[in-house]
Protein backbone atom coordinates (compact mmCIF):
# COMPACT_ATOMS: atom_id res chain seq x y z
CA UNK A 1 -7.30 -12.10 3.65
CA UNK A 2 -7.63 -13.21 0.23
CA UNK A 3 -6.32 -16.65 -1.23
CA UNK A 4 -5.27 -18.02 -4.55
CA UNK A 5 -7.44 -20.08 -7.33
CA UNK A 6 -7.74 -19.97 -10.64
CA UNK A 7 -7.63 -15.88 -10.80
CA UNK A 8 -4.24 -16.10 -9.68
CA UNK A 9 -5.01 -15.70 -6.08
CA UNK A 10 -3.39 -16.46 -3.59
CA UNK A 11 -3.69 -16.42 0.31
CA UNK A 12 -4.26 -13.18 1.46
CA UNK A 13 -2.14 -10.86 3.55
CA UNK A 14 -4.06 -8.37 4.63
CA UNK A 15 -5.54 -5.34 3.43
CA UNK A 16 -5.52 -1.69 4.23
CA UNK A 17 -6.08 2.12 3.76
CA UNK A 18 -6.30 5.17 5.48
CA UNK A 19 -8.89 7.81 4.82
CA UNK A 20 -9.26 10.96 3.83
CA UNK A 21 -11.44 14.15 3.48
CA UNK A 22 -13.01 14.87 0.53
CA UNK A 23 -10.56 15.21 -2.14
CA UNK A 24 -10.57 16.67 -5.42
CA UNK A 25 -8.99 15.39 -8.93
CA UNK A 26 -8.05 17.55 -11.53
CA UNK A 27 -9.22 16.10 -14.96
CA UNK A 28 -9.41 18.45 -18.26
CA UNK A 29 -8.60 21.18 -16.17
CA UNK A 30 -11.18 21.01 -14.09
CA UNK A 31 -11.53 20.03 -10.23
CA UNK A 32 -13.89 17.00 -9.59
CA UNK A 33 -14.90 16.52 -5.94
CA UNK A 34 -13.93 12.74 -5.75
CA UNK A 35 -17.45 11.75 -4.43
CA UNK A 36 -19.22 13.64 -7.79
CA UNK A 37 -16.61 11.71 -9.52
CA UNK A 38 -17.87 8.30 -8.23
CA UNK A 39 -21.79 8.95 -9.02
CA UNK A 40 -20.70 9.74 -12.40
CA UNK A 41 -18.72 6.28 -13.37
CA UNK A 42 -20.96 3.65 -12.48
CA UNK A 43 -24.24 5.23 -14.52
CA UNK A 44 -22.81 5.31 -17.44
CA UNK A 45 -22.46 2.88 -20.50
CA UNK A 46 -19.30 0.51 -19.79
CA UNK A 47 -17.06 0.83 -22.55
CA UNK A 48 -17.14 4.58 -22.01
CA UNK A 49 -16.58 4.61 -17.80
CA UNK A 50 -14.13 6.62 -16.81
CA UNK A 51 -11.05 4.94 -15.84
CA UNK A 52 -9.48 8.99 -13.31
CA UNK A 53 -6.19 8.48 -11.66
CA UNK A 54 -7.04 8.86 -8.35
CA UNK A 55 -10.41 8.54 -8.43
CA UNK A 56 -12.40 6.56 -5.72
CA UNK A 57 -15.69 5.22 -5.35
CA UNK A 58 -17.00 5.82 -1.65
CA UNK A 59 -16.96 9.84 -1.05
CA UNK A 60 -14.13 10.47 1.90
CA UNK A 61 -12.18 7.33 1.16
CA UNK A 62 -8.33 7.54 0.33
CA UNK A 63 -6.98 6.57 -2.77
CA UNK A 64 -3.76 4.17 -2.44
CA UNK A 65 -3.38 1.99 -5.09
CA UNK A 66 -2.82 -1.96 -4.88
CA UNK A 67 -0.28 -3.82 -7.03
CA UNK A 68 -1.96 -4.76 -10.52
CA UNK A 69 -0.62 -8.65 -9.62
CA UNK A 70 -3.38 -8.59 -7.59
CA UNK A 71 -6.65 -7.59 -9.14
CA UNK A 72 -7.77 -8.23 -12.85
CA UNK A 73 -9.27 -5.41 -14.76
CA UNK A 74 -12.38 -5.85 -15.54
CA UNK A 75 -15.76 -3.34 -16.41
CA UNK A 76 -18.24 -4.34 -13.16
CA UNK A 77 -21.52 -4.29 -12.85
CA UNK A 78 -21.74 -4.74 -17.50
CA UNK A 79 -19.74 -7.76 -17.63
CA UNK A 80 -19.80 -9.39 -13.71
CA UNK A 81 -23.13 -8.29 -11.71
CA UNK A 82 -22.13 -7.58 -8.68
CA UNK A 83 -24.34 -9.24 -5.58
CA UNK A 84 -22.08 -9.65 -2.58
CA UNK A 85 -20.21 -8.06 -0.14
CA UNK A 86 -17.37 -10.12 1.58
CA UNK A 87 -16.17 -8.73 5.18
CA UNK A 88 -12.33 -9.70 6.05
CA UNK A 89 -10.08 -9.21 9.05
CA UNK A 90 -6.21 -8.15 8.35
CA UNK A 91 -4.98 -10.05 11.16
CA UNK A 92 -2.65 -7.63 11.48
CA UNK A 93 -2.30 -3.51 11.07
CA UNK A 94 -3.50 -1.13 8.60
CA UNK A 95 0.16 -0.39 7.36
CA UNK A 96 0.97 -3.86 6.88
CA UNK A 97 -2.55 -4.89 5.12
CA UNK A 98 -1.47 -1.55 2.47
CA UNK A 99 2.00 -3.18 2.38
CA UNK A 100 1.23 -6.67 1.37
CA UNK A 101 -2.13 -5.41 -1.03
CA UNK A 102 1.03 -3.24 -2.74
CA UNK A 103 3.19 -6.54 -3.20
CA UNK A 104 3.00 -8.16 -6.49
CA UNK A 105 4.25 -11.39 -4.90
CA UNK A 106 1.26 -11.20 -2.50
CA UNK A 107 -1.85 -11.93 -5.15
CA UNK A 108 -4.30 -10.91 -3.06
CA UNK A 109 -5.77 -7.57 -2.02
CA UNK A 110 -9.77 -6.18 -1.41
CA UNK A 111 -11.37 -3.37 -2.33
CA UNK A 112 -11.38 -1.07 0.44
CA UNK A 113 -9.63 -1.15 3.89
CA UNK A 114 -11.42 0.22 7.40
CA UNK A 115 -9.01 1.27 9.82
CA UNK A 116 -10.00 1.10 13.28
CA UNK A 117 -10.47 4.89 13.97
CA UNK A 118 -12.91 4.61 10.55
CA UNK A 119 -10.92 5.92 8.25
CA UNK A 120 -11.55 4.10 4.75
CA UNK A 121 -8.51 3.16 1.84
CA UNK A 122 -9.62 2.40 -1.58
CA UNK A 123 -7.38 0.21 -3.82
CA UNK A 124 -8.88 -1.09 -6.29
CA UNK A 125 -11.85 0.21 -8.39
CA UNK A 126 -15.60 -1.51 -7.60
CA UNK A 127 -15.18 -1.73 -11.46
CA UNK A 128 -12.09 -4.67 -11.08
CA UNK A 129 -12.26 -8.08 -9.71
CA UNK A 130 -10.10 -8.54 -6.60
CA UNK A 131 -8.42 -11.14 -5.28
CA UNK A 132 -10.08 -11.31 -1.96
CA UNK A 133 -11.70 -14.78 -1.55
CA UNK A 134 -10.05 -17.19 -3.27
CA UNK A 135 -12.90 -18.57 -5.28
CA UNK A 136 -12.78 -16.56 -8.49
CA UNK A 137 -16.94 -16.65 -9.00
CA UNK A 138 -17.14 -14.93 -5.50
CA UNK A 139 -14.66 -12.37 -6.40
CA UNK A 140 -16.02 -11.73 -9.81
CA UNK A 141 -19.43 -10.96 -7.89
CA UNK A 142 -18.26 -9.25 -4.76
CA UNK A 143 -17.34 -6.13 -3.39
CA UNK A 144 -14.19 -7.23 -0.62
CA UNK A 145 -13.89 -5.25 2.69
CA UNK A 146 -11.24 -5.10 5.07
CA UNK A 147 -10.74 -4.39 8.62
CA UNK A 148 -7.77 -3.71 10.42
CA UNK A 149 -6.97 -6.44 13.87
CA UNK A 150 -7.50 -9.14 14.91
CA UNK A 151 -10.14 -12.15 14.54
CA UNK A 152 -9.80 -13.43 18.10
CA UNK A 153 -9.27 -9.74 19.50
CA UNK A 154 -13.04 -8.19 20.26
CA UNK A 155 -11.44 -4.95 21.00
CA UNK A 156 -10.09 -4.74 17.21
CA UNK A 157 -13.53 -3.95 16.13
CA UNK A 158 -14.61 -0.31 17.36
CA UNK A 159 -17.54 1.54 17.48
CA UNK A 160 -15.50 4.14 14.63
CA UNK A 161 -14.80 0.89 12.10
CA UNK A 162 -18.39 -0.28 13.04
CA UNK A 163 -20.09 2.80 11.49
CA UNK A 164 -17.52 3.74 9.04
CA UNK A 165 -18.00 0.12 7.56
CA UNK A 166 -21.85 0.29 7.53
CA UNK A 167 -21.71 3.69 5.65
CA UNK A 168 -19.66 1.65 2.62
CA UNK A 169 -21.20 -1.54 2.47
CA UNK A 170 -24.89 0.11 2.47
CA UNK A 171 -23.37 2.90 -0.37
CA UNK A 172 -22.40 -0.15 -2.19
CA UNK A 173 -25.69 -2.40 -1.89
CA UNK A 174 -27.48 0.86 -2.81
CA UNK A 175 -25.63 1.19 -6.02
CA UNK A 176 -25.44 -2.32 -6.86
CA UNK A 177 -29.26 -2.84 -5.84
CA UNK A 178 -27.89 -5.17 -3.39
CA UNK A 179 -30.25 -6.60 -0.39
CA UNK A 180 -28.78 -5.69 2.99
CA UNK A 181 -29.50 -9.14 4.76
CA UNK A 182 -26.71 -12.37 5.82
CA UNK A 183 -27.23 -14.03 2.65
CA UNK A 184 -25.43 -10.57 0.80
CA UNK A 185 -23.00 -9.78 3.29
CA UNK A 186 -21.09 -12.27 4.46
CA UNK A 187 -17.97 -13.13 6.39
CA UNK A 188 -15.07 -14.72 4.67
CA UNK A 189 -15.33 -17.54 6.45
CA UNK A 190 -18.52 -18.24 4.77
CA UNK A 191 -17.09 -18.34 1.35
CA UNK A 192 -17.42 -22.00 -0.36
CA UNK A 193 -14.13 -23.72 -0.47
CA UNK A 194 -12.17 -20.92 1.77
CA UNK A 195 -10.19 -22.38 4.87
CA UNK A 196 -10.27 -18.53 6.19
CA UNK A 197 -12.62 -18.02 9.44
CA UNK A 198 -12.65 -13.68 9.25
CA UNK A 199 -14.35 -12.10 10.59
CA UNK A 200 -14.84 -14.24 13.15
CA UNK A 201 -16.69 -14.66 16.51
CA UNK A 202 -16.10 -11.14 17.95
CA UNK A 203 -17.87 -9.90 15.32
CA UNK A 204 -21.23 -8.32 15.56
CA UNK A 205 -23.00 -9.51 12.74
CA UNK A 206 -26.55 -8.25 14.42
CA UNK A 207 -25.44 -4.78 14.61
CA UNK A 208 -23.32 -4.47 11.71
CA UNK A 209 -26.76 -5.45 9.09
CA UNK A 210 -28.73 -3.27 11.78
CA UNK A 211 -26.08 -0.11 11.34
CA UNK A 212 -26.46 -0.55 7.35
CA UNK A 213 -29.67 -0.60 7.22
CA UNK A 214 -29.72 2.95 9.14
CA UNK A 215 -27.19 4.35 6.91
CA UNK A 216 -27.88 6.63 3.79
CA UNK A 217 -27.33 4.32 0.24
C-alpha cells in the first residue's frame, strides 16, 4: 500500500485490477490494438504523447481507472527518469485494492494490480506519478506494482501472479532501460522512510528476478 508525504499521499489501501485480452480503442476512427497503442506513446517526444482514453501500457492488461486524488499528472520518462520498480501486497482482495485506488479520500493507488490467477489492472499511466510509496522522490522514479493477499499468507502468491508479474516488471525495465537486479526492484518495505514491510517474507525474491530475467522486454 501506498502512504502519504509531501505528494499528498497517504497510507495506502490497496491496489487492484483485473485483466483482460487484448483490447482495442477506437481513436480517429480507427481501431488500435491496445498493446500497438502502448509502443507508440512512450517513443515519442513528450509534449506530443498521447494522452487515449482507455489506453494501457502492458499489452493484455485491463484498463480501470484510479481516482485523480491519487496520482499527479505528470509526462514520465522527459521530466522524472524512471529507475525503479516497487512490489506491494494489498493485504486484502483484488476488488477491494480497485475500490480504495478509486477513492479520492484514499490518496494512494499504484500503477498496475496482479491478481492472483495473473490477470493484470492498469490505473494509472507509467507516464503519472503514483502515490504508492510514500516518499515522493521514489514515486516520481518508480513504476508501483501490486499484488492481491496477504503478506504473512505464502499461499497468496501463486505460480499465475508469479509469472504474470515477471512479464510486467521485465516489459517495464526493458522500456525504461532498467537493470533487472535487487537494487531496481524492490519491496516496499525497502523504501527509505516507509513503516510498510510488503511484500514480505513469503515472498520469493530469488525466483521472481530469476522469472524476469527469462521473460521477453
Amino acid at each position: 500500500m501506498g502512504a502519504r508525504n509531501g505528494d499528498k499521499e497517504r497510507r495506502p489501501g490497496r491496489r487492484a485490477l483485473l485483466l483482460g485480452g487484448a483490447v482495442a480503442v477506437v481513436a480517429g476512427g480507427a481501431a488500435l490494438e491496445r498493446s500497438g497503442l502502448a509502443r507508440l506513446w512512450w517513443g515519442l517526444p513528450g509534449a506530443q504523447r498521447p494522452r487515449v482514453a482507455g489506453a494501457v501500457d502492458f499489452g493484455g492488461a485491463r484498463w480501470l481507472a484510479a481516482s485523480p486524488a491519487n496520482y499527479r499528472r505528470a509526462d514520465r520518462p522527459d521530466d522524472y527518469a524512471i529507475d525503479r520498480v516497487v512490489v506491494h501486497v494489498t493485504q486484502g482482495s483484488y476488488v477491494s485494492a480497485v475500490r480504495a485506488f478509486q477513492d479520492p479520500g484514499h490518496e494512494a493507488a499504484a500503477h498496475y494490480i496482479v491478481r492472483a490467477d495473473g490477470q493484470v489492472t492498469q490505473m494509472i499511466r507509467e507516464l503519472d506519478v503514483a502515490f504508492h510509496t510514500g516518499n515522493r522522490a521514489y514515486n516520481e522514479r518508480s513504476v508501483g506494482i501490486e499484488h492481491e493477499g496477504f503478506v504473512e499468507r505464502a499461499s497468496s502468491f501463486t505460480d499465475a501472479m508469479y509469472a504474470a508479474s515477471a512479464r510486467l516488471t521485465a516489459r517495464i525495465c526493458g522500456r525504461y532501460g532498467i537493470p533487472v537486479d535487487r537494487e531496481h526492484i524492490i519491496g516496499h518495505a525497502e523504501v527509505p522512510g516507509t513503516d510498510h514491510t510488503d511484500p514480505g517474507p513469503h515472498w520469493d525474491w530469488d525466483r521472481y528476478i530469476r522469472l524476469v530475467r527469462r521473460a521477453p522486454a
